[in-house]
Protein backbone atom coordinates (compact mmCIF):
# COMPACT_ATOMS: atom_id res chain seq x y z
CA UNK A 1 -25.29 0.21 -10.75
CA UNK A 2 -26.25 -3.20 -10.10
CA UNK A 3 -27.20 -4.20 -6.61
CA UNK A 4 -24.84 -7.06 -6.99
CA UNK A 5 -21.70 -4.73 -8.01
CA UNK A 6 -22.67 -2.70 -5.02
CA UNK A 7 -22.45 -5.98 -2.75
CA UNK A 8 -18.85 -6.92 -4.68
CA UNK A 9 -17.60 -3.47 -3.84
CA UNK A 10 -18.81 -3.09 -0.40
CA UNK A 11 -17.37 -6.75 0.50
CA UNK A 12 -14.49 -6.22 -1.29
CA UNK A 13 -13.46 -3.15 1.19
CA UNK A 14 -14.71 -4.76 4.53
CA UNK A 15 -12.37 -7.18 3.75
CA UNK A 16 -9.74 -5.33 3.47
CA UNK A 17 -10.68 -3.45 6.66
CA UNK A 18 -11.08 -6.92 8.45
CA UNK A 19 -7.48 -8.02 6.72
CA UNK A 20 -5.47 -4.28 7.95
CA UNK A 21 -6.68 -4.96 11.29
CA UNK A 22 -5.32 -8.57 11.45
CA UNK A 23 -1.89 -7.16 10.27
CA UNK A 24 -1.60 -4.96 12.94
CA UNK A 25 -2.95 -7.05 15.25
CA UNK A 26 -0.03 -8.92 13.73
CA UNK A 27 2.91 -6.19 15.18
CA UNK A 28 2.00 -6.14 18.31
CA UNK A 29 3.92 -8.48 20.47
CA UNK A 30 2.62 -11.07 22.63
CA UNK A 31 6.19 -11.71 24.62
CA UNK A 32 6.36 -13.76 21.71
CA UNK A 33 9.14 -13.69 19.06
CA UNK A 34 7.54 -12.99 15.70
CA UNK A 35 9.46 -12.03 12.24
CA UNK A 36 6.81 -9.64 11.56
CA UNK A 37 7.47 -7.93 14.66
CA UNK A 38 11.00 -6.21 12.82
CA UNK A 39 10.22 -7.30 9.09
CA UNK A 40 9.07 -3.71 8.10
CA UNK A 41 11.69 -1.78 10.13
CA UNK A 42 13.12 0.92 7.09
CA UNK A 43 17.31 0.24 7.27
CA UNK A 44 19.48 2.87 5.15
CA UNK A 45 21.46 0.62 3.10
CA UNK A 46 23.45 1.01 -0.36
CA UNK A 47 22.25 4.12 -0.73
CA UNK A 48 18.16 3.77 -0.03
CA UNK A 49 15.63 2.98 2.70
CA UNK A 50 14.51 -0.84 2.31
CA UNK A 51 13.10 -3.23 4.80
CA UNK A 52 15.13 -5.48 6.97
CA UNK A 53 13.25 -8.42 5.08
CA UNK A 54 14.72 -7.32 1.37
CA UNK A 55 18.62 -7.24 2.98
CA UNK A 56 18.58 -10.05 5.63
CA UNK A 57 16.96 -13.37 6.81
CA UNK A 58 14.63 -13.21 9.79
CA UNK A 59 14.01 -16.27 12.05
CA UNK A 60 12.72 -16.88 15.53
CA UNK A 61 14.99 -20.06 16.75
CA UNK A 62 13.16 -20.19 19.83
CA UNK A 63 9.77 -18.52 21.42
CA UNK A 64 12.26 -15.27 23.11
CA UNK A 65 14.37 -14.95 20.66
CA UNK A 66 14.43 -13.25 17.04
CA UNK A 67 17.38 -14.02 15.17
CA UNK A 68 18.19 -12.07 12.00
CA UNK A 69 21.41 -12.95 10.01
CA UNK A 70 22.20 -9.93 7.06
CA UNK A 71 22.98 -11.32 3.45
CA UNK A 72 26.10 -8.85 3.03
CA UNK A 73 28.07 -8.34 6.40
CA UNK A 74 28.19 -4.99 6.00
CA UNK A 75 24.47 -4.22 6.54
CA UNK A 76 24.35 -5.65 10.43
CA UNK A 77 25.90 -2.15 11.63
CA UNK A 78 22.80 -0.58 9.69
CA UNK A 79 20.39 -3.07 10.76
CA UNK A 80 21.11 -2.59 14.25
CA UNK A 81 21.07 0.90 14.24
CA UNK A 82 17.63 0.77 12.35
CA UNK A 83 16.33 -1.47 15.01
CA UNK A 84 18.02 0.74 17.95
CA UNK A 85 16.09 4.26 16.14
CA UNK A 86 12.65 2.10 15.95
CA UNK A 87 12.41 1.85 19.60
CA UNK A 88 10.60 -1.69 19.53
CA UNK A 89 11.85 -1.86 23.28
CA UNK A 90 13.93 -4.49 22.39
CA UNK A 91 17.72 -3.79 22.79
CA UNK A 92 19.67 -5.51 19.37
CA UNK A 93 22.68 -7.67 20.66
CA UNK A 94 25.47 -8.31 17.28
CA UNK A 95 27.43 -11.11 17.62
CA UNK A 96 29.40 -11.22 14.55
CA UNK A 97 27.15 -11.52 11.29
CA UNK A 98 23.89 -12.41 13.10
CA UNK A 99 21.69 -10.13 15.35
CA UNK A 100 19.68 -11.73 17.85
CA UNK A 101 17.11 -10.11 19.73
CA UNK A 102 15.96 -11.58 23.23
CA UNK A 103 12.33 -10.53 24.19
CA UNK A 104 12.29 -9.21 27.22
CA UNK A 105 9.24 -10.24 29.65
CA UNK A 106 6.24 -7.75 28.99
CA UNK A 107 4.95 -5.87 32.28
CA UNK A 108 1.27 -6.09 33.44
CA UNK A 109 1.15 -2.29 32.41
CA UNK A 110 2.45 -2.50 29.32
CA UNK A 111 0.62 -5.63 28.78
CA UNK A 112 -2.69 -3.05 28.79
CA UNK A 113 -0.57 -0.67 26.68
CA UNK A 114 -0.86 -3.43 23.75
CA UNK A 115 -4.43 -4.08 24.80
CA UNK A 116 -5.10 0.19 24.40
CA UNK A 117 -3.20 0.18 20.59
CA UNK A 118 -5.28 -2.91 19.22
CA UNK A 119 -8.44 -1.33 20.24
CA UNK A 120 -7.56 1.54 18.76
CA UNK A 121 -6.98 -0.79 16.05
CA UNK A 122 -10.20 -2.21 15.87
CA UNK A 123 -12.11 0.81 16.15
CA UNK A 124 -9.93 2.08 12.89
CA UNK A 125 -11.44 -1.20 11.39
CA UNK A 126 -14.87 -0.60 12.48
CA UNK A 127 -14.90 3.00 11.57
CA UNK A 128 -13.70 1.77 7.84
CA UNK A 129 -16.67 -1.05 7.58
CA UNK A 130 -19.12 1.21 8.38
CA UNK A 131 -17.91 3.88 5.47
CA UNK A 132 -17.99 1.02 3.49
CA UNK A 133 -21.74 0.26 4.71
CA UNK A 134 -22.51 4.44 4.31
CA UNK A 135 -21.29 4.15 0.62
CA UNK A 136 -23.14 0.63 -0.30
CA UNK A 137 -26.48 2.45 1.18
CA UNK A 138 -25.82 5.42 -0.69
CA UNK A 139 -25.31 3.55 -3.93
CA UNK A 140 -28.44 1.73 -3.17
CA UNK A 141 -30.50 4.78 -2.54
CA UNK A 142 -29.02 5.95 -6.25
CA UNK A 143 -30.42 2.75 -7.76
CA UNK A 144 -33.69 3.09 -6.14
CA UNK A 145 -33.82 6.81 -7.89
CA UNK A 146 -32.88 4.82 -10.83
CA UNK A 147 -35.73 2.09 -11.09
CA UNK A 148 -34.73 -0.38 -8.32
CA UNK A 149 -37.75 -1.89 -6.53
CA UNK A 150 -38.88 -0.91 -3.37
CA UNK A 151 -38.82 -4.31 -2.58
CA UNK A 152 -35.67 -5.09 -3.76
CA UNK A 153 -34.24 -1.96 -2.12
CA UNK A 154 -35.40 -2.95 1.56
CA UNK A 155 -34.01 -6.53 0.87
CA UNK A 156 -30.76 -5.09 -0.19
CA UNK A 157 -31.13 -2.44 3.06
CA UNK A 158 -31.32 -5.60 5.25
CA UNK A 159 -28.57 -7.54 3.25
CA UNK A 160 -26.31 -4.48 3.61
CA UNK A 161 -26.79 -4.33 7.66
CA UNK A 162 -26.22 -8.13 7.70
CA UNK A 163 -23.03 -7.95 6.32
CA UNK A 164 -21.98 -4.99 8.45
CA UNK A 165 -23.11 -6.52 11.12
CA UNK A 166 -20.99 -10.02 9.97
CA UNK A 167 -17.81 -7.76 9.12
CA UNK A 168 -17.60 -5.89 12.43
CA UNK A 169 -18.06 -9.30 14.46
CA UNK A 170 -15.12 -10.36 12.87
CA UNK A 171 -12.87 -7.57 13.98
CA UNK A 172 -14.37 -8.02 17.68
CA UNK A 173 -13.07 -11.86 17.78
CA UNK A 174 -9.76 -11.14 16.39
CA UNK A 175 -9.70 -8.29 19.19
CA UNK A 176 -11.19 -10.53 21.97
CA UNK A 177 -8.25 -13.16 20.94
CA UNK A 178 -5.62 -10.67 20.47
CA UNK A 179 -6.42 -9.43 23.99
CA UNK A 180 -6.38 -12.67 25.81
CA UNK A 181 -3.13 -13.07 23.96
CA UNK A 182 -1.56 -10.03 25.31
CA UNK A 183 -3.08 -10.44 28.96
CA UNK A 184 -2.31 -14.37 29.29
CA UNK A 185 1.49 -15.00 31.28
């Protein structure tokens, strides 16, 4: 294998480490309202589990408040009770065809709650870049057996460790941002 398919590869997976961490950075609520906060919530509707995204249209008509209005009128009953069984904390109020859902002020404690679940996050991240780096050395250490350079095999070494190194600083901004997010009032 070629030391640059082994760099394609290996970037290729940190970022979509660095990517899954943003996204659930993403679902974790900031006392903001946020679509994606109920977009992926699984409603039992004619006859299957789909998202509330495929069967209604999600908005956020002011910075409290998500608003989601059902294309068929008979999927709000499901919707709510979908949103009700997710416990999101947020209590759905149906007013006719739309459900709106106020959120609520977040407490200092679970403030560090959300702080807790995106480290975890970030450490799931980490932990991925750094199998990613693991399997890039490996396959460089196979290439080396194979005729690579010594040379060319510490270069790639240092290469390898730059980009973990680049990858993993990522994840720590979006978690140092995330964080002040979640702590600021």
């Amino acid at each position: 294998m070629e030391t640059e398919q082994i760099f394609e590869k290996m970037n290729r997976v940190m970022s979509k480490s660095v990517d899954h961490v943003l996204h659930e950075f993403s679902t974790l609520h900031t006392g903001k309202a946020n679509p994606s906060m109920v977009e992926n919530v699984l409603v039992d509707v004619y006859g299957s589990s789909m998202k509330i995204r495929d069967v209604a249209a999600i908005t956020t008509p002011d910075a409290r408040t998500v608003q989601i209005q059902p294309w068929d009128r008979s999927t709000a009953a499901p919707i709510e009770k979908a949103l009700i069984d997710a416990k999101l904390g947020i209590t759905p109020i149906v007013t006719g065809e739309l459900i709106r859902m106020p959120i609520p002020e977040l407490s200092g404690e679970r403030r560090e709650e959300l702080c807790k679940m995106a480290q975890g996050y970030a450490e799931q991240g980490r932990i991925g870049i750094r199998a990613s780096r693991k399997d890039a050395m490996d396959a460089l250490k196979e290439a080396q057996k194979e005729g690579l350079p010594e040379d060319d095999y510490k270069r790639s070494e240092k290469e390898v460790q730059k980009c973990t190194d680049d990858f993993v600083s990522k994840i720590n901004e979006a978690l140092s941002g995330k964080e002040s997010d979640l702590r600021a009032i």
